[in-house]
Each structure stands twice: as C-alpha cells, then as structure tokens.
N, C-alpha and C. Protein backbone atom coordinates (compact mmCIF):
# COMPACT_ATOMS: atom_id res chain seq x y z
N UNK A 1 103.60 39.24 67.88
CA UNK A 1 103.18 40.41 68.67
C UNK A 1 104.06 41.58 68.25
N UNK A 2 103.53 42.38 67.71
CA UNK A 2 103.95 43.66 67.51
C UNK A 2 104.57 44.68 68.58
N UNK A 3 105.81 45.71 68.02
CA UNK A 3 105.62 46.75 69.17
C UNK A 3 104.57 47.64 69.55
N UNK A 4 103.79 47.82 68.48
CA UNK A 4 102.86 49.00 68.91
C UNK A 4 101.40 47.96 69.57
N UNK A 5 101.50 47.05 69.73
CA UNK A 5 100.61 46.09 70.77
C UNK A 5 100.91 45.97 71.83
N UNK A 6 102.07 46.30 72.54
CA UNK A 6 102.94 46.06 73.26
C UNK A 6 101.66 47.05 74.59
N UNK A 7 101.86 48.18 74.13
CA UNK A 7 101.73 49.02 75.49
C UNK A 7 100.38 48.99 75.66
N UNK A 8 99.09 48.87 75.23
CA UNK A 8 97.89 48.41 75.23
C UNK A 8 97.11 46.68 75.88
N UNK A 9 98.54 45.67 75.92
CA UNK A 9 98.38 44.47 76.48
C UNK A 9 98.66 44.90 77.75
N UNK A 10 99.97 45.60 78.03
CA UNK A 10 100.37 46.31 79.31
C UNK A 10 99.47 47.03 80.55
N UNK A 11 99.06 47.60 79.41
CA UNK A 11 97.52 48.59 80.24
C UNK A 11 96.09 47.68 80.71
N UNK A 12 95.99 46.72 79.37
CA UNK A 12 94.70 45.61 79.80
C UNK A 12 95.20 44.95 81.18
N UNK A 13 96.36 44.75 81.36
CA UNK A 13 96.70 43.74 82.32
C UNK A 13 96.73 44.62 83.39
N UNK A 14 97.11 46.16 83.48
CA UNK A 14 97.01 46.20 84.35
C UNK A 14 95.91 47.25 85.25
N UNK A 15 95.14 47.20 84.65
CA UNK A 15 93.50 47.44 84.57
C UNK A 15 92.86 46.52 85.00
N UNK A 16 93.37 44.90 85.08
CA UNK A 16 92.51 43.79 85.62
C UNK A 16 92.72 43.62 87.17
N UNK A 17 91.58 43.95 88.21
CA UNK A 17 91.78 44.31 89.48
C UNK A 17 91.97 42.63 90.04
N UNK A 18 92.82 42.58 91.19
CA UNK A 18 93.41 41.40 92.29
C UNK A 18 92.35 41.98 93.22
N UNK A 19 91.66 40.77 93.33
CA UNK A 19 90.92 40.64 94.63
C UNK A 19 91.40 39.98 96.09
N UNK A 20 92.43 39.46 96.17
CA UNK A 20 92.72 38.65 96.51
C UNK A 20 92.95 39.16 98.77
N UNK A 21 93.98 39.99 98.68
CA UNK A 21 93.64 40.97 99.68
C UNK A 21 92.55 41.40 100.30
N UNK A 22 90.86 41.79 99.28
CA UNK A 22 90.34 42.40 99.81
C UNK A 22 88.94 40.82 100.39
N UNK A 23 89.75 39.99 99.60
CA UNK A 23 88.31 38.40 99.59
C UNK A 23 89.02 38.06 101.18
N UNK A 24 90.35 38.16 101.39
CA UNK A 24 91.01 38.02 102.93
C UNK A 24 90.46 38.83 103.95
N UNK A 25 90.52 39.88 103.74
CA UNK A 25 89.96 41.26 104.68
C UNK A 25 88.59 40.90 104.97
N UNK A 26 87.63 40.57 103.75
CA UNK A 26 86.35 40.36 104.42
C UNK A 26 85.95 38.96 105.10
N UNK A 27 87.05 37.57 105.03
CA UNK A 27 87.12 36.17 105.56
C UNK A 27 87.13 36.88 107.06
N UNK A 28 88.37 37.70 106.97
CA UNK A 28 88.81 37.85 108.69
C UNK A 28 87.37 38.74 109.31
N UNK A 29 86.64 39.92 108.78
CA UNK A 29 86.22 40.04 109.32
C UNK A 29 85.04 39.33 109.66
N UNK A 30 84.63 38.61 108.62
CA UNK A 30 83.06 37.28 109.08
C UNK A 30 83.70 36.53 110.18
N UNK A 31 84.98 36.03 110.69
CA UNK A 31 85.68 35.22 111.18
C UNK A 31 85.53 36.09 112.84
N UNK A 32 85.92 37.31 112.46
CA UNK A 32 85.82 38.25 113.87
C UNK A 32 84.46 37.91 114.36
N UNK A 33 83.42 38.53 113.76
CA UNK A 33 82.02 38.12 114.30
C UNK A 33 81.50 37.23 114.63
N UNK A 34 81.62 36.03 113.96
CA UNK A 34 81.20 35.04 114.61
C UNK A 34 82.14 34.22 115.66
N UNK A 35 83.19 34.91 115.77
CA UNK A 35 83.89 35.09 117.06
C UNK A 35 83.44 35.64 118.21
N UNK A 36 83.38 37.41 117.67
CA UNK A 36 82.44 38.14 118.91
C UNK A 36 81.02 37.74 119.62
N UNK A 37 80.20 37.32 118.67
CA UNK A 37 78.61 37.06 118.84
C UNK A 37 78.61 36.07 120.11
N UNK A 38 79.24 34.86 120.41
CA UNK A 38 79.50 34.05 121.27
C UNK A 38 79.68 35.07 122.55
N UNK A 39 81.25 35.39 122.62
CA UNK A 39 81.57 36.32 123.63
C UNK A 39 80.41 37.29 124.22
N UNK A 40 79.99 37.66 123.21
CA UNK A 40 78.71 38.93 123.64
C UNK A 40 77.76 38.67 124.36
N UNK A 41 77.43 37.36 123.74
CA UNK A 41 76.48 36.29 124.46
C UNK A 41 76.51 36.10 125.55
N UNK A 42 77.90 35.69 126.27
CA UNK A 42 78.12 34.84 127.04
C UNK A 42 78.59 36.03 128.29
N UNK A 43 78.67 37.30 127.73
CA UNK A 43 79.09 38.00 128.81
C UNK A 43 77.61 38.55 129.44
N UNK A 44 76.40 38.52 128.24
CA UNK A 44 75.30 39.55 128.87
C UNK A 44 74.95 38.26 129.30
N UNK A 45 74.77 37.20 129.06
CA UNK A 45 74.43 35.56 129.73
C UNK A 45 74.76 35.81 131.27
N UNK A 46 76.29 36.71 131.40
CA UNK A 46 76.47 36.09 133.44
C UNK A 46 76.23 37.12 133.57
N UNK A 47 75.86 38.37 132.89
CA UNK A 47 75.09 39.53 134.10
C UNK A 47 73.95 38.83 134.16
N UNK A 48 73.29 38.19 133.66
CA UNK A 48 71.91 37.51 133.90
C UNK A 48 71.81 36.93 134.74
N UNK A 49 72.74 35.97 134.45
CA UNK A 49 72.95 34.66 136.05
C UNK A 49 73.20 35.38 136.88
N UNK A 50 74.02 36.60 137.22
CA UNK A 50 74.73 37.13 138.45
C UNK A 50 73.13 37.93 138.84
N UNK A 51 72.42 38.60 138.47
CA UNK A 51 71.22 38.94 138.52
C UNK A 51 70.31 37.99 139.36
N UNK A 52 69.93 37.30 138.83
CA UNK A 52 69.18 35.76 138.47
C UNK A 52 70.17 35.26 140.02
N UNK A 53 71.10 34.93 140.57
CA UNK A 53 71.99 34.17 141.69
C UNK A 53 71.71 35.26 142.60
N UNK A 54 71.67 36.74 142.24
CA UNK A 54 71.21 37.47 143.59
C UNK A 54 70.09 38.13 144.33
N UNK A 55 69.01 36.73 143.40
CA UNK A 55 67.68 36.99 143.91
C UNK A 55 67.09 36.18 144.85
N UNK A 56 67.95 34.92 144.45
CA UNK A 56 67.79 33.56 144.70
C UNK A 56 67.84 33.43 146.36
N UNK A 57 67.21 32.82 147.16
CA UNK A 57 67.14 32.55 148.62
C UNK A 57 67.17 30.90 148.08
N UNK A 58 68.07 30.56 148.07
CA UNK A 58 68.26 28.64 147.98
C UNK A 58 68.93 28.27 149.29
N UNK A 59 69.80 28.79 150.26
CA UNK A 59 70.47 27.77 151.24
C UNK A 59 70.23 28.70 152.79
N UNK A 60 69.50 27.80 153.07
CA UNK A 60 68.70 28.01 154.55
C UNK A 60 69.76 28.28 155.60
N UNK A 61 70.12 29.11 156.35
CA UNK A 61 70.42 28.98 157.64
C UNK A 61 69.38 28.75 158.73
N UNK A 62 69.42 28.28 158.91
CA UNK A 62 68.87 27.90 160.25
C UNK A 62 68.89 28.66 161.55
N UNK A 63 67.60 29.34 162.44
CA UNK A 63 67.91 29.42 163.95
C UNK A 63 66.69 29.21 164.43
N UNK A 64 66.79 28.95 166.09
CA UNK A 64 65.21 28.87 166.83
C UNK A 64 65.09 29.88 167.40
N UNK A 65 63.83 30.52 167.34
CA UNK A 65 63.07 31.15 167.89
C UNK A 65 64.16 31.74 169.21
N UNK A 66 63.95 33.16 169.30
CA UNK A 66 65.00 33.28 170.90
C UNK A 66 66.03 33.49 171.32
N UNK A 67 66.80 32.80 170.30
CA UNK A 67 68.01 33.38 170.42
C UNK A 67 68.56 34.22 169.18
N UNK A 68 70.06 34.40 169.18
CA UNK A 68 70.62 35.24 168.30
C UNK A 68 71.48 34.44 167.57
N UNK A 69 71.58 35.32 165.98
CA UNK A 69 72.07 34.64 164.98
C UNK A 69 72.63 35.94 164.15
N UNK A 70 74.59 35.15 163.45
CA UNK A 70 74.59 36.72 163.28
C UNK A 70 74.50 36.14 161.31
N UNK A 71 74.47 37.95 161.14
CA UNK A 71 73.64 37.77 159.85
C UNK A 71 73.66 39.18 158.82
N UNK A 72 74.03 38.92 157.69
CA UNK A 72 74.49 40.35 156.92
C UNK A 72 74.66 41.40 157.84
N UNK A 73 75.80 41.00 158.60
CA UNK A 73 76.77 42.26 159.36
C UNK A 73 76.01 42.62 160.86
N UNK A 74 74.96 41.63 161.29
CA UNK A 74 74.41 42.37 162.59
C UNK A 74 73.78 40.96 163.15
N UNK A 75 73.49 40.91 164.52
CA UNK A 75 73.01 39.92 165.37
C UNK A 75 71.38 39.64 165.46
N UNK A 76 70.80 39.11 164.61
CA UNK A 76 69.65 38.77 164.69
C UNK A 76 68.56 37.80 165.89
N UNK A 77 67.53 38.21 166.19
CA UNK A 77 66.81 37.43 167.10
C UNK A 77 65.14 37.76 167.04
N UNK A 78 64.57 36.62 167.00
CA UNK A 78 63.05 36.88 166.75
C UNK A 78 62.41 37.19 168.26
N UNK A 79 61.74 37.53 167.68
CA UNK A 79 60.94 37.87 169.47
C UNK A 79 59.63 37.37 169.33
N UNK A 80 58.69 37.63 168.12
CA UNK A 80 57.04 37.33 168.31
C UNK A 80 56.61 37.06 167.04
N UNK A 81 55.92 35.63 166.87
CA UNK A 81 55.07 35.86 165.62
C UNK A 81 53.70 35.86 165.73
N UNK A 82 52.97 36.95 165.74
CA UNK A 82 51.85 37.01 166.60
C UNK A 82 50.70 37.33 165.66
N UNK A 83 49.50 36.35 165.51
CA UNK A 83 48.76 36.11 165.11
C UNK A 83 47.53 37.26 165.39
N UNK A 84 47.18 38.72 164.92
CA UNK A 84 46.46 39.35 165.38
C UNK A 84 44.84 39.60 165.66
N UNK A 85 44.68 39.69 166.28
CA UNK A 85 42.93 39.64 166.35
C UNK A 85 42.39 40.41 165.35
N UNK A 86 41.39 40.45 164.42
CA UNK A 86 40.81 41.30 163.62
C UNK A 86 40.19 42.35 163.53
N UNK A 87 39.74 42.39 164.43
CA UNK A 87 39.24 44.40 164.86
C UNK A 87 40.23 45.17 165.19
N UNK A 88 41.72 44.58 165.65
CA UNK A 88 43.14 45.08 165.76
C UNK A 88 43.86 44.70 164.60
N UNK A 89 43.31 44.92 163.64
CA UNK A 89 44.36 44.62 162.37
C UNK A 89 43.90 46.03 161.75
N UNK A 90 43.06 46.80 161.57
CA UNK A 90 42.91 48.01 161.06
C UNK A 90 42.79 47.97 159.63
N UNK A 91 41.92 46.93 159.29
CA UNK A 91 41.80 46.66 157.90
C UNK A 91 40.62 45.34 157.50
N UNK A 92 39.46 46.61 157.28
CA UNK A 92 38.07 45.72 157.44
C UNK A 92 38.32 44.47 156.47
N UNK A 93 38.69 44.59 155.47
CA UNK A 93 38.83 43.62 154.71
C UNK A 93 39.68 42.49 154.76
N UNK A 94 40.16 42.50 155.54
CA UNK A 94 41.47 41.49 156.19
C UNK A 94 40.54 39.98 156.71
N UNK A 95 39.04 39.98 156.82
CA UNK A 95 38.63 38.56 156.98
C UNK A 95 38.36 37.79 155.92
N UNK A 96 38.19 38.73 154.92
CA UNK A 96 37.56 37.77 153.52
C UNK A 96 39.35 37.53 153.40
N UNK A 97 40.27 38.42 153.26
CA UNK A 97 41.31 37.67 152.75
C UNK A 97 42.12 37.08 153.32
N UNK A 98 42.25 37.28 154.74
CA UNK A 98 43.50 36.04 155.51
C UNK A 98 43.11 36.49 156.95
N UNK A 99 44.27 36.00 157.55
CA UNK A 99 44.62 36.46 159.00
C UNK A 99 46.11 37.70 158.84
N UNK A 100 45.98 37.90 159.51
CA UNK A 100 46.59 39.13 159.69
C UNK A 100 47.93 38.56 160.89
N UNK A 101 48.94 38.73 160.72
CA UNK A 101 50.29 38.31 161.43
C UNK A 101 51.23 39.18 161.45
N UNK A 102 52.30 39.54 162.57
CA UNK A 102 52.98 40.73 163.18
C UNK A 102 53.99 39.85 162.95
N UNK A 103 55.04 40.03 162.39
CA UNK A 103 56.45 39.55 163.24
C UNK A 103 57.53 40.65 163.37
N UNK A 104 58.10 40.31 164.85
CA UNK A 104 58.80 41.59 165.48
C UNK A 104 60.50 41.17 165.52
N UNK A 105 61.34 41.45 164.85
CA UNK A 105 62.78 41.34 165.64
C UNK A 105 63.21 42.33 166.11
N UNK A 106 64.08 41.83 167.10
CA UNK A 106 65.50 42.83 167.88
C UNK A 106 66.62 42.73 166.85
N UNK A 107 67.54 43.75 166.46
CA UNK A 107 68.35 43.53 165.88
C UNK A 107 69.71 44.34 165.94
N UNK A 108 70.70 43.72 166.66
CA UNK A 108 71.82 44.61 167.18
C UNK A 108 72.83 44.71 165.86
N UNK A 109 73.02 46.40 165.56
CA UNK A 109 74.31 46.33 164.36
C UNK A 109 75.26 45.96 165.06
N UNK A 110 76.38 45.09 163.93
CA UNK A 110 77.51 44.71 164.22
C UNK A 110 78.95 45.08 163.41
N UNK A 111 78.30 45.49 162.46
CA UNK A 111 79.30 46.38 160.85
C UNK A 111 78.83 47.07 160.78
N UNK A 112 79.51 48.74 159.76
CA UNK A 112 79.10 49.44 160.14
C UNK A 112 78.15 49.76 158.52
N UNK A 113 77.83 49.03 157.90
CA UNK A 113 77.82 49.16 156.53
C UNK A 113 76.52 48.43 155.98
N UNK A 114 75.42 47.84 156.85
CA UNK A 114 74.43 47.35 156.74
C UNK A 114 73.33 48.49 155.70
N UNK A 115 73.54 49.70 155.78
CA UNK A 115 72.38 50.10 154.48
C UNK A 115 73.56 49.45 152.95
N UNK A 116 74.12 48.83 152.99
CA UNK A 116 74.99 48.63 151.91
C UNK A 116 74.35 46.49 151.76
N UNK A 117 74.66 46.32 153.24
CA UNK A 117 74.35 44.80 152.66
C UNK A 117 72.86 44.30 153.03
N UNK A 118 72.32 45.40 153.46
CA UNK A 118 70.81 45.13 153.84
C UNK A 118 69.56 45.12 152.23
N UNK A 119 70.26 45.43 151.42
CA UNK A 119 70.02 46.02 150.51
C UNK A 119 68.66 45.22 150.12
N UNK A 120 67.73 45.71 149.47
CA UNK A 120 66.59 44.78 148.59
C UNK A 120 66.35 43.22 149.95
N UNK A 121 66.45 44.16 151.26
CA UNK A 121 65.90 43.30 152.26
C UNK A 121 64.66 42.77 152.10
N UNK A 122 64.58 41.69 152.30
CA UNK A 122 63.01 41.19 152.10
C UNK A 122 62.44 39.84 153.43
N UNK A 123 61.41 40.31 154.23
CA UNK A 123 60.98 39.45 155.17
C UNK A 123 59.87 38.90 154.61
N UNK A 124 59.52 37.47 155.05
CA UNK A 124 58.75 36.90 154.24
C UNK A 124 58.40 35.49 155.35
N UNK A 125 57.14 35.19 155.20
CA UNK A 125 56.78 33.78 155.99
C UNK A 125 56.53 32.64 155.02
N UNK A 126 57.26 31.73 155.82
CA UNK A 126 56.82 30.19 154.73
C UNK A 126 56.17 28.76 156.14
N UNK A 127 55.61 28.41 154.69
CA UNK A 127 55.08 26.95 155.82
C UNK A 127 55.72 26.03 154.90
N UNK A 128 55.32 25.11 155.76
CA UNK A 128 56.08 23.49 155.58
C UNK A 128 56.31 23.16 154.44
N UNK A 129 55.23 23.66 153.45
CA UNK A 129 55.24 23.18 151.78
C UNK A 129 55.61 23.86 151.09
N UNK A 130 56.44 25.08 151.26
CA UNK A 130 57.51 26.00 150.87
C UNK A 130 56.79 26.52 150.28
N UNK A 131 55.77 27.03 150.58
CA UNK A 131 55.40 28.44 150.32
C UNK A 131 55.63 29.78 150.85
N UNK A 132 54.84 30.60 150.32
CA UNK A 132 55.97 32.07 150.71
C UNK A 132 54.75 33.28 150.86
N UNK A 133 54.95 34.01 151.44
CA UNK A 133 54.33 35.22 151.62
C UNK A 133 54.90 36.54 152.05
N UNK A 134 54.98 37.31 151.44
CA UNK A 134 55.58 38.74 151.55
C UNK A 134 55.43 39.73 152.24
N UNK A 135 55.49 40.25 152.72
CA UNK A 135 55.16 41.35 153.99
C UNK A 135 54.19 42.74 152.81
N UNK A 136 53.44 42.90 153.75
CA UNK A 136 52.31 43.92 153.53
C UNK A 136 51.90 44.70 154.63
N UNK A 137 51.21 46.00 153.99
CA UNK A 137 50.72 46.06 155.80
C UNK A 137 49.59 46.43 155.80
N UNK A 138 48.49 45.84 156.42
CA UNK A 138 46.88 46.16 156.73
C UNK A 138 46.47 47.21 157.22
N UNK A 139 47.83 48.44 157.60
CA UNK A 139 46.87 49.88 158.20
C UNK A 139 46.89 49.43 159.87
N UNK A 140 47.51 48.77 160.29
CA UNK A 140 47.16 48.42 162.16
C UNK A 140 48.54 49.45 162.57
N UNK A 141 48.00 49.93 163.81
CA UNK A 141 48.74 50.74 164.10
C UNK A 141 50.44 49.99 164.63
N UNK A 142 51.47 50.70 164.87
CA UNK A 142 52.85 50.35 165.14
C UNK A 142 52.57 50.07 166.63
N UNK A 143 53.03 48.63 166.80
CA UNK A 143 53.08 47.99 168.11
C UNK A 143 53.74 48.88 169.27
N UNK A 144 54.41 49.08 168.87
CA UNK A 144 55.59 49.88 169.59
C UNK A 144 56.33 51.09 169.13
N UNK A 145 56.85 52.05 169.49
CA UNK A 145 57.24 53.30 168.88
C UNK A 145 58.71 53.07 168.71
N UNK A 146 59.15 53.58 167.61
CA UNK A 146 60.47 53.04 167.20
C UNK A 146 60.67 51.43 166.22
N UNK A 147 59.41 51.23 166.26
CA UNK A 147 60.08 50.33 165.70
C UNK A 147 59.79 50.21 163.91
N UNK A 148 60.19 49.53 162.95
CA UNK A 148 60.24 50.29 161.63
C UNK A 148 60.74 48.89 160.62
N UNK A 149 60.37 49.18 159.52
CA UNK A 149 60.74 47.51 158.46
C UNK A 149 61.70 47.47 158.19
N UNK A 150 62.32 46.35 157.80
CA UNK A 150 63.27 46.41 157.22
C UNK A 150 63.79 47.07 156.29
N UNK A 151 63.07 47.31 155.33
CA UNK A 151 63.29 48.09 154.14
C UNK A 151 63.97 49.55 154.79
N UNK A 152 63.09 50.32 155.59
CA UNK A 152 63.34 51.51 156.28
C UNK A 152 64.67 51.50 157.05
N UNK A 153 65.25 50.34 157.67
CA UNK A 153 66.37 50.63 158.36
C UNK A 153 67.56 50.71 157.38
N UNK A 154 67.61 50.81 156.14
CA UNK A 154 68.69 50.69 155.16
C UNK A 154 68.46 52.13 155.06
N UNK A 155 67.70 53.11 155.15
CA UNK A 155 67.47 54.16 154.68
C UNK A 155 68.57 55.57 155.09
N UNK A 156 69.32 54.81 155.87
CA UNK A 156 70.78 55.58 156.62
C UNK A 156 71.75 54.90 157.44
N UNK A 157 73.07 55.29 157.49
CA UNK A 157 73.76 54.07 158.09
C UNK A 157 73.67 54.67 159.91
N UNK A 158 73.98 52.87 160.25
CA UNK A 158 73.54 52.89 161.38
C UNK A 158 74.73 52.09 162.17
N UNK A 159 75.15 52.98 163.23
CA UNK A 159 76.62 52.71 163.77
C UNK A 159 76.69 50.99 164.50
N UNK A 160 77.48 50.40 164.53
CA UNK A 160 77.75 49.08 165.09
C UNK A 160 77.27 49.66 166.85
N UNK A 161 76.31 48.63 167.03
CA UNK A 161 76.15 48.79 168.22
C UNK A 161 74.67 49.04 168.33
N UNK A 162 74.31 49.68 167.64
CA UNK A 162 72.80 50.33 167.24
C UNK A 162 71.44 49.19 167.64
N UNK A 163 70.63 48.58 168.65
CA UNK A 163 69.27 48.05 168.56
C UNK A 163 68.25 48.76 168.02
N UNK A 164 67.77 47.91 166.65
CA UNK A 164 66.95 48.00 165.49
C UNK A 164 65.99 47.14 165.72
N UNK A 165 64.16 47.94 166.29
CA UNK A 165 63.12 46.51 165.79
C UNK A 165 62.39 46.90 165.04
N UNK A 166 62.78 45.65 164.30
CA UNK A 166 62.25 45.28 163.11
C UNK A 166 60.45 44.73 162.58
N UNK A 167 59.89 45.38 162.36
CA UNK A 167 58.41 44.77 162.59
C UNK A 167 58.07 44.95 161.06
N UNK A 168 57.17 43.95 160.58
CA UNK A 168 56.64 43.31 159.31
C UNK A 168 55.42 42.60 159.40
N UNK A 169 54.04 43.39 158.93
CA UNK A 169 53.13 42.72 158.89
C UNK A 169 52.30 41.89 157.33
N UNK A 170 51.52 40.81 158.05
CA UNK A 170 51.28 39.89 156.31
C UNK A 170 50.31 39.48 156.92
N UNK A 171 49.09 39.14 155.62
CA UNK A 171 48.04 38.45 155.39
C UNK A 171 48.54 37.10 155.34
N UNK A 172 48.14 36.23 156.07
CA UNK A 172 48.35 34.69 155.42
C UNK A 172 46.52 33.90 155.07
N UNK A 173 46.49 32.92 154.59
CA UNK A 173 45.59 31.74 154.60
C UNK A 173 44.96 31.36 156.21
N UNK A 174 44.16 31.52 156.53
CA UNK A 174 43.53 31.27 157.66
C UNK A 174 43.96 30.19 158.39
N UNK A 175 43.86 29.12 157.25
CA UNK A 175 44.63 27.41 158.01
C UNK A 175 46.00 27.31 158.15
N UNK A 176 46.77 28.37 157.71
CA UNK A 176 48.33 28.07 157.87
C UNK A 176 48.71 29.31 159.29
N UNK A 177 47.94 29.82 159.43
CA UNK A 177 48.27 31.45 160.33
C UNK A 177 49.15 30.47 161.53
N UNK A 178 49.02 29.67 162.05
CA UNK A 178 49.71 29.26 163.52
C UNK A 178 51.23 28.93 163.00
N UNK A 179 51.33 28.02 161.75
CA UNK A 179 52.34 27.39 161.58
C UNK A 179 53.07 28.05 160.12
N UNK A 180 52.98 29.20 160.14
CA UNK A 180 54.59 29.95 159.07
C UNK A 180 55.50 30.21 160.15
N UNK A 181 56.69 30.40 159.59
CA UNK A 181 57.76 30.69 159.97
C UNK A 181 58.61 31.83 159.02
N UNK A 182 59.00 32.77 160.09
CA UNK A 182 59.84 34.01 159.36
C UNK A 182 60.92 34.03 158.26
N UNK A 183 61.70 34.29 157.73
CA UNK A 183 62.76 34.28 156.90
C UNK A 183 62.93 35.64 156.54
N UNK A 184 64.47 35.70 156.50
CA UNK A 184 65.07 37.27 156.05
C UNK A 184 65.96 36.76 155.10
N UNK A 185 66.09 37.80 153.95
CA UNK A 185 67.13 37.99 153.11
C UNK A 185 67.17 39.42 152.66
N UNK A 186 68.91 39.14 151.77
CA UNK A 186 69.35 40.67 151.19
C UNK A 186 70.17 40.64 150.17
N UNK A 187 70.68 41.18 149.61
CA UNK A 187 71.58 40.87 149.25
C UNK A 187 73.07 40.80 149.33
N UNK A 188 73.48 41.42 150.31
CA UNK A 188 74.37 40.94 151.31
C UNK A 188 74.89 39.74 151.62
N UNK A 189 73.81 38.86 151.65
CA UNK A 189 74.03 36.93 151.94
C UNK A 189 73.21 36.22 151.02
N UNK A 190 72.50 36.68 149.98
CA UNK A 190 71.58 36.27 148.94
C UNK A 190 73.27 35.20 148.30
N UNK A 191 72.95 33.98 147.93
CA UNK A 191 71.76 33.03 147.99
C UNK A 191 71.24 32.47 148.99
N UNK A 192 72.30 32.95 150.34
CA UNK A 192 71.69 32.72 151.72
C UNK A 192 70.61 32.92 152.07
N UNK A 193 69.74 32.61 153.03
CA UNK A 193 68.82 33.11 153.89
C UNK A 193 68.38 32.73 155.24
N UNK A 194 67.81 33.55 155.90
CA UNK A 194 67.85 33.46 157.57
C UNK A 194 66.19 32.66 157.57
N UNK A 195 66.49 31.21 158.71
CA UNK A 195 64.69 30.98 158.80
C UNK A 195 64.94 30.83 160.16
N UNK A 196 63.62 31.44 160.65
CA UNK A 196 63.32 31.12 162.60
C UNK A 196 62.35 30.17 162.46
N UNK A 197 63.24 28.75 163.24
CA UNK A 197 62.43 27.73 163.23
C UNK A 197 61.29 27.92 164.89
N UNK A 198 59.81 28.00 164.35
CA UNK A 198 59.04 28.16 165.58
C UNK A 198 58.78 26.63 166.90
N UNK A 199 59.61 26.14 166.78
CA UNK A 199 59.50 24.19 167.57
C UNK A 199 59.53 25.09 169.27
N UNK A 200 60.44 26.26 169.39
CA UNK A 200 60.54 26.54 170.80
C UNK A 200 59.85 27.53 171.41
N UNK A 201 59.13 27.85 170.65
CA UNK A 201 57.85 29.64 171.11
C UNK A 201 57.26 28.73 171.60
C-alpha cells in the first residue's frame, strides 16, 4: 500500500454510512406502538364499559306499593297504577295499540342535587317475564295540576324538602295492563333500580 493510496482508502471508509443507531431508533419506535395500540385500546374499551355499566338497570331494589323508599337523593312512594278507560286516554288510536296506563308518584327531595343525579331518568313498566315498556304519552289530559315527568323535574334544582308528583303515561299489551309493575332509574344509582312490587294495591 502506497502513500498516495493512503488518503482515498481513508475517505472510502469514511463515506461508508453505520446504520446501526438509526436500525435501534426505528426497533424502539415499532416497540413504542405496539406498546401504545393495547393501552389505547384498553382505555377507549372502559369509556365503553363505563358507558355500557351506566345504562344498565341489573340490581333490583325492591319496594311495595305505599310506602316510601329512599332513592337517588329523595324519598320515593307510588300512589296509583291506573289502568285508564279509553275515551279518557285522548288518543283514538290507543285501542288498536294497547291499553293506556297512568302511573303517579309522590316524591319528597331529600339532597339538594337531584337535577344532577336524576339525570337520563327513565320510568318504565315490566311484567313477570321481564319485559319492559317505556313511558309515552297518548295526549290525555294531566290528572292533576302540578304534577309533571320525571324527565321535567331535573329541569331545575329543587330544594330538599320539595313534594314532586311524578306522573308517566304508557301503552301496554291489553293482556298484561293489570299486572306491570313500575320501575325508576338514573343515573345517579344506575346499575341500580327502583321496582314497586303491586302484591299490596
């Protein structure tokens, strides 16, 4: 090897690029991602469930008919589930599709924060074979003055102490109209829910 070869081997060599650093840099970052992708997963996964868990009405409380039960922040009590006559339902079409049913509660606040846990309130009748029916309303006039749905009493807060009735009307199935029973939820006590067992009306 010559001197005047000398500085031209020098330069080839160091003209030949090391990858070696940059083959690391891109390991770690494939390594990051399929790191993150999991995590990402798994975090939009429990807003789902937490979603999905606060829709859910799965664990029954229990009360009868009559008395009081307390319940997302206030004292609950049924008063009537009253099966309405059809020329008093205010909704010609109400024979081809069901019977027509009132249910009325009393409801004393007890916190002061119920438009907060009343929230996405929902009254609803079920019979024996766990079925469900949703409150609607056929156009019949308000039983009583003052009184207003659930949905509506969240619509401003309402001081502890406050009597709230609650009235909700529904179409049911003709053969089940005697034997549903009420249920309340919110999300307040969601996966809870309130049922008025009718054994004592």
């Amino acid at each position: 090897m010559t001197t005047a070869e000398q500085p031209g081997e020098d330069a080839a060599t160091t003209l030949v690029p090391t990858d070696t650093d940059e083959r690391r840099w891109h390991r770690r970052s494939l390594w990051g991602v399929l790191l993150a992708l999991p995590v990402v997963y798994l975090l939009a996964a429990r807003g789902h469930l937490e979603d999905w868990w606060q829709a859910q009405e799965l664990f029954e409380v229990g009360a009868s008919a009559g008395t009081e039960i307390r319940f997302a922040g206030a004292d609950w009590r049924l008063e009537t589930v009253e099966v309405l006559p059809l020329k008093d339902s205010g909704w010609p079409r109400v024979q081809r599709q069901g019977t027509p049913v009132r249910v009325r509660f009393q409801v004393t606040v007890r916190e002061p924060d119920i438009d907060v846990l009343w929230r996405r309130c929902q009254v609803s009748l079920r019979d024996d074979q766990g079925r469900r029916w949703s409150a609607s309303s056929f156009g019949g006039p308000r039983s009583t003055e003052g009184t207003m749905t659930c949905g509506a009493a969240t619509l401003e807060p309402r001081a502890p102490g406050t009597v709230l009735r609650i009235e909700q009307d529904f179409t049911v199935p003709h053969d089940v109209a005697g034997a549903v029973e009420p249920t309340v939820s919110m999300d307040g006590e969601r996966p809870r829910y309130l049922r008025f067992h009718l054994g004592s009306m």
